[in-house]
C-alpha atoms as a PDB file:
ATOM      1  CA  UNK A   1      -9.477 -22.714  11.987  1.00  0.00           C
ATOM      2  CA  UNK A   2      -8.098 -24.029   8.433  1.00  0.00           C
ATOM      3  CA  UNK A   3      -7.144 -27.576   8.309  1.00  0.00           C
ATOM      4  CA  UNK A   4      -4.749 -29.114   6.038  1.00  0.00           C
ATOM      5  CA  UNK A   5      -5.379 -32.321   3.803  1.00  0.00           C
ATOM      6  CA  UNK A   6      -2.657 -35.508   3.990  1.00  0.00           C
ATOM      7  CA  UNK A   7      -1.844 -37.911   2.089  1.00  0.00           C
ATOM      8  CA  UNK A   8       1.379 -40.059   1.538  1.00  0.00           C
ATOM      9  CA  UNK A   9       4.464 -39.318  -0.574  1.00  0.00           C
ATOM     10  CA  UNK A  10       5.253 -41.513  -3.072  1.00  0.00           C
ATOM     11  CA  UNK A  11       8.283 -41.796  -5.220  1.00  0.00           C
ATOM     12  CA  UNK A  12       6.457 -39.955  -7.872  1.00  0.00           C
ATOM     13  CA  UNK A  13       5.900 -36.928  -6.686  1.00  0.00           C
ATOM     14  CA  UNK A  14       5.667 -35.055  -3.327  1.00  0.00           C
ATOM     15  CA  UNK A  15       2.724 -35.414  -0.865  1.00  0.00           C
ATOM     16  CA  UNK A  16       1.886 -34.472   2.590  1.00  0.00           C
ATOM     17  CA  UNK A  17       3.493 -36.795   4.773  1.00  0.00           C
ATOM     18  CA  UNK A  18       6.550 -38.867   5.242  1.00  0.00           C
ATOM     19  CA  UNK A  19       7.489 -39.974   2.319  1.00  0.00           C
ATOM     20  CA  UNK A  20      10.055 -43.093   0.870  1.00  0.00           C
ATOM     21  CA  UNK A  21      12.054 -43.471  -2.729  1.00  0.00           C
ATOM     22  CA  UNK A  22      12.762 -46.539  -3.601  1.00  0.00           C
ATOM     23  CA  UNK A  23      16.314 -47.520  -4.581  1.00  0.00           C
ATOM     24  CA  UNK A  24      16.435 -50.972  -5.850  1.00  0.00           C
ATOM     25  CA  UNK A  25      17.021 -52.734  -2.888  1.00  0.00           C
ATOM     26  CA  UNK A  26      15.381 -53.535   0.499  1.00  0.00           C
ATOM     27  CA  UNK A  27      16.509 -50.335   2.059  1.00  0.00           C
ATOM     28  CA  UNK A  28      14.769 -47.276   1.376  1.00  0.00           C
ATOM     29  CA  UNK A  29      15.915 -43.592   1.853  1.00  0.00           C
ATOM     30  CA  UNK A  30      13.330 -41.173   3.966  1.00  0.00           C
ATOM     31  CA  UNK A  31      12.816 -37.530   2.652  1.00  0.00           C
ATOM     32  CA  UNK A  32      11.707 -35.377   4.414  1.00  0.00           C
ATOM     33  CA  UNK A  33      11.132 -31.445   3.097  1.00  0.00           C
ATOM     34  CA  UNK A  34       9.501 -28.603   4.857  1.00  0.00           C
ATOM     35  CA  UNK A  35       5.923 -28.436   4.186  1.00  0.00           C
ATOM     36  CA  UNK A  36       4.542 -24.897   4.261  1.00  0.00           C
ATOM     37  CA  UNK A  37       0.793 -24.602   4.734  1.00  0.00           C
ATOM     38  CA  UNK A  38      -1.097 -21.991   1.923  1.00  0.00           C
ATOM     39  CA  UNK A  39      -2.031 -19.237   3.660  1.00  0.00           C
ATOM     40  CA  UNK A  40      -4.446 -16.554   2.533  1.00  0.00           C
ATOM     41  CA  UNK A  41      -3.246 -13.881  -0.285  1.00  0.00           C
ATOM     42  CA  UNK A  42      -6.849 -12.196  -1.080  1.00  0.00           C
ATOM     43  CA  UNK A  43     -10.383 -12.950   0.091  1.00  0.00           C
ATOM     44  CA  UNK A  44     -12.914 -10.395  -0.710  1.00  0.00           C
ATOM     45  CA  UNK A  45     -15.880 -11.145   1.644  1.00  0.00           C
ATOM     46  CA  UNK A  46     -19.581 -13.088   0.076  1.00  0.00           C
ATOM     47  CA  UNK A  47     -22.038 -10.821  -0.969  1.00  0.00           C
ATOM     48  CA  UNK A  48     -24.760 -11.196   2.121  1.00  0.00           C
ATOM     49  CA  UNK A  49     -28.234 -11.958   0.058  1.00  0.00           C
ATOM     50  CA  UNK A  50     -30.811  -9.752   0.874  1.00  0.00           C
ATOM     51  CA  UNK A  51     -32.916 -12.684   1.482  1.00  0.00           C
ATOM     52  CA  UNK A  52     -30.766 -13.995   4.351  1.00  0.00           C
ATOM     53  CA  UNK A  53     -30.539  -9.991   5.892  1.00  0.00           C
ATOM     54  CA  UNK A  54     -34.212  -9.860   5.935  1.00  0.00           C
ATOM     55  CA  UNK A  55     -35.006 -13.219   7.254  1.00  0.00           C
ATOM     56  CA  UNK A  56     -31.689 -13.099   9.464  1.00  0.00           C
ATOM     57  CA  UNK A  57     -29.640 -15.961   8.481  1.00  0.00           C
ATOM     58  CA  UNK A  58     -26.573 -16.622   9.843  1.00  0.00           C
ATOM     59  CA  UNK A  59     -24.470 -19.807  10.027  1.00  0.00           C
ATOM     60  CA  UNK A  60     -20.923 -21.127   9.266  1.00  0.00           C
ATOM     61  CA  UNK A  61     -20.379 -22.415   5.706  1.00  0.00           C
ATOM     62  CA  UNK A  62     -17.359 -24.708   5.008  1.00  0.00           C
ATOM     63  CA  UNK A  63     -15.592 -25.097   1.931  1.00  0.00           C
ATOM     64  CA  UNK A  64     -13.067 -27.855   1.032  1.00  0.00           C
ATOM     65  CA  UNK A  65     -11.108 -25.876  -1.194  1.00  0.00           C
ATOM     66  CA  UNK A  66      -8.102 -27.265  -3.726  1.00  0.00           C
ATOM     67  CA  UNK A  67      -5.365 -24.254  -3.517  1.00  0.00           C
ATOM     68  CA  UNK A  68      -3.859 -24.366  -7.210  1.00  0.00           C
ATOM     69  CA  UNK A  69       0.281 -24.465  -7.252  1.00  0.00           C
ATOM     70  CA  UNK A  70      -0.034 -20.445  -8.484  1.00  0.00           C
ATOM     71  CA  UNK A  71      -2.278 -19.545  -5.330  1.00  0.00           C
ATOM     72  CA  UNK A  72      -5.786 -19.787  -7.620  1.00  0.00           C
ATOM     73  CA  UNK A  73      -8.276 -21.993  -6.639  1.00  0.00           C
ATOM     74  CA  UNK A  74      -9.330 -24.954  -8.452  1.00  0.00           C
ATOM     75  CA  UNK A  75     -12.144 -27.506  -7.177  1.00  0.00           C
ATOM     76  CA  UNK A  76     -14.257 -25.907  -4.543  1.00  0.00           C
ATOM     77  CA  UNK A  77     -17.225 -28.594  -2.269  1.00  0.00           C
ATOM     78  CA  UNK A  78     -19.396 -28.041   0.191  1.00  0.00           C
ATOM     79  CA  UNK A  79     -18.142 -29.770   3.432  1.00  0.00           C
ATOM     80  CA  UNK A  80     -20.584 -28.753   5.531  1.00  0.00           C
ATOM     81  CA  UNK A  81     -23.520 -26.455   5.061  1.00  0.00           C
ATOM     82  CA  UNK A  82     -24.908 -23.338   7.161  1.00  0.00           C
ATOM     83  CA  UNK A  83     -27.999 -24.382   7.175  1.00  0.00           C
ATOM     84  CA  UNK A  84     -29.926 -22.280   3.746  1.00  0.00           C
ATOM     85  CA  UNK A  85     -28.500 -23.296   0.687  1.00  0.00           C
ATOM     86  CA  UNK A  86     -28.564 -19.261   0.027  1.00  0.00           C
ATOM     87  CA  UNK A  87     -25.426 -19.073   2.003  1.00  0.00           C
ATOM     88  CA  UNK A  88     -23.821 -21.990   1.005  1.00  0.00           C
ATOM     89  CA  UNK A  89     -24.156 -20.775  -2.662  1.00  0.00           C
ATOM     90  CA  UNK A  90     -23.183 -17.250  -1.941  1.00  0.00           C
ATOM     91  CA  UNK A  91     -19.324 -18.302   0.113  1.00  0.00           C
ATOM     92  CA  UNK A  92     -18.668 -20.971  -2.664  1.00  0.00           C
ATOM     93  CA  UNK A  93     -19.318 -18.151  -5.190  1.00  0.00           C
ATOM     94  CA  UNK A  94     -16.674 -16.063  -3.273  1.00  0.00           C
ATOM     95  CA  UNK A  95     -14.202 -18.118  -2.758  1.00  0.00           C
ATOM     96  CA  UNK A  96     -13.861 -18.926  -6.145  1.00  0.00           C
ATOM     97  CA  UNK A  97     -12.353 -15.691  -6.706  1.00  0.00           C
ATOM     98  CA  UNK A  98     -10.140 -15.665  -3.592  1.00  0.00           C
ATOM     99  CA  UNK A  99      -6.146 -16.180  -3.855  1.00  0.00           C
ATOM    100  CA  UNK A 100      -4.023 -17.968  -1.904  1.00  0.00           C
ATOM    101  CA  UNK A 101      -0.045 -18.563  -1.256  1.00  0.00           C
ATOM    102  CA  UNK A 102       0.450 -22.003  -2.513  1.00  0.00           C
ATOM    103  CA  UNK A 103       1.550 -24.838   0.481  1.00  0.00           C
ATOM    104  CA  UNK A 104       5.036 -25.321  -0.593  1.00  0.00           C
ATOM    105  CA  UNK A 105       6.898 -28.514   0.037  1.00  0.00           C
ATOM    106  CA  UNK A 106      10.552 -27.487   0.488  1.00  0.00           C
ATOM    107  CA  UNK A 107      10.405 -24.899  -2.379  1.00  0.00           C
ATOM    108  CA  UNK A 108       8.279 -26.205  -4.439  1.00  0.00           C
ATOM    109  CA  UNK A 109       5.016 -25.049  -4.935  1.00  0.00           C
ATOM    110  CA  UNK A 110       2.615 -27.803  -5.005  1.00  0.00           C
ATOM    111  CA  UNK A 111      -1.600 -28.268  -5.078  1.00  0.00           C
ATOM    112  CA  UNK A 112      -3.530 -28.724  -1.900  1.00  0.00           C
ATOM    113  CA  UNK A 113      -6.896 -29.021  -0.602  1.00  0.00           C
ATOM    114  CA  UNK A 114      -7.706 -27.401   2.743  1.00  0.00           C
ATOM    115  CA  UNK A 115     -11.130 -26.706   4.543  1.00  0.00           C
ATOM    116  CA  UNK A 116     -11.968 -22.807   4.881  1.00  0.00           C
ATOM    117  CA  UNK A 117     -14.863 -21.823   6.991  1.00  0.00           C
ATOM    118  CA  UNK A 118     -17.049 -18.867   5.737  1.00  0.00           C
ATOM    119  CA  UNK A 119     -18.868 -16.595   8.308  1.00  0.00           C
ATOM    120  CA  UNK A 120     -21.885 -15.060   8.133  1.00  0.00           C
ATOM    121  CA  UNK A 121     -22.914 -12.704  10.781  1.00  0.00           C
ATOM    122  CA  UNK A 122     -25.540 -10.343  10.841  1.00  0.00           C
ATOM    123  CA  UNK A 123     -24.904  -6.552  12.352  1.00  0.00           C
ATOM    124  CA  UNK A 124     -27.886  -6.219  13.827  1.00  0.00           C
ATOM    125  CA  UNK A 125     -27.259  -2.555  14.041  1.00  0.00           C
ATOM    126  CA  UNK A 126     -27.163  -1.744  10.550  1.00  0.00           C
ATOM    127  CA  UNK A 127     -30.487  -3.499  10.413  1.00  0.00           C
END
């Protein structure tokens, strides 16, 4: 489950949100664009630390993630931890190197921060 920052437009600039311009007078006019979400491009999977494997970690890490307006990532925190700061370390390490399509607001590209949750799961199989 990804969630979405918001934030209010502004006559400056787009944001997520309704939106006003002003025009000089007491009425304003409302724009409103379609805002497309970023959605994933490339995520190569965390490197599982040996560590974690052989004291069998698992946990949820999640990221709050600022999606660039070309798809890279810029800022990347630590919204919540798993749990071992082993895993935490390891998914923000990854997803630095993960690429996204941008969120779009009508056309336009723009910057975004959204929360991305990184798995891991042991395969107790390959044990």
């Amino acid at each position: 489950a990804h969630s979405l920052g918001t934030g209010d437009g502004t006559s400056t600039g787009p944001g997520f949100g309704s939106g006003s311009v002003g025009n000089g007078s007491t009425n304003t006019a409302e724009i409103r664009a379609p805002l497309t979400r970023p959605s994933y491009a490339r995520t190569p999977l965390p490197e599982y630390p040996r560590v974690a494997r052989n004291n069998r970690w698992e946990g949820v890490v999640v990221l709050r993630v600022e999606v660039l307006q070309d798809g890279r990532v810029g800022r990347v925190e630590l919204a919540q931890s798993s749990g071992h700061d082993i895993l935490d370390e390891s998914a923000i390490k990854a997803v630095h190197h993960w690429r996204f399509h941008p969120a779009k607001y009508g056309d336009m590209p723009i910057a975004c921060f959204i929360d991305v949750p990184v798995r891991f799961k042991l395969d107790l199989a390959s044990l």
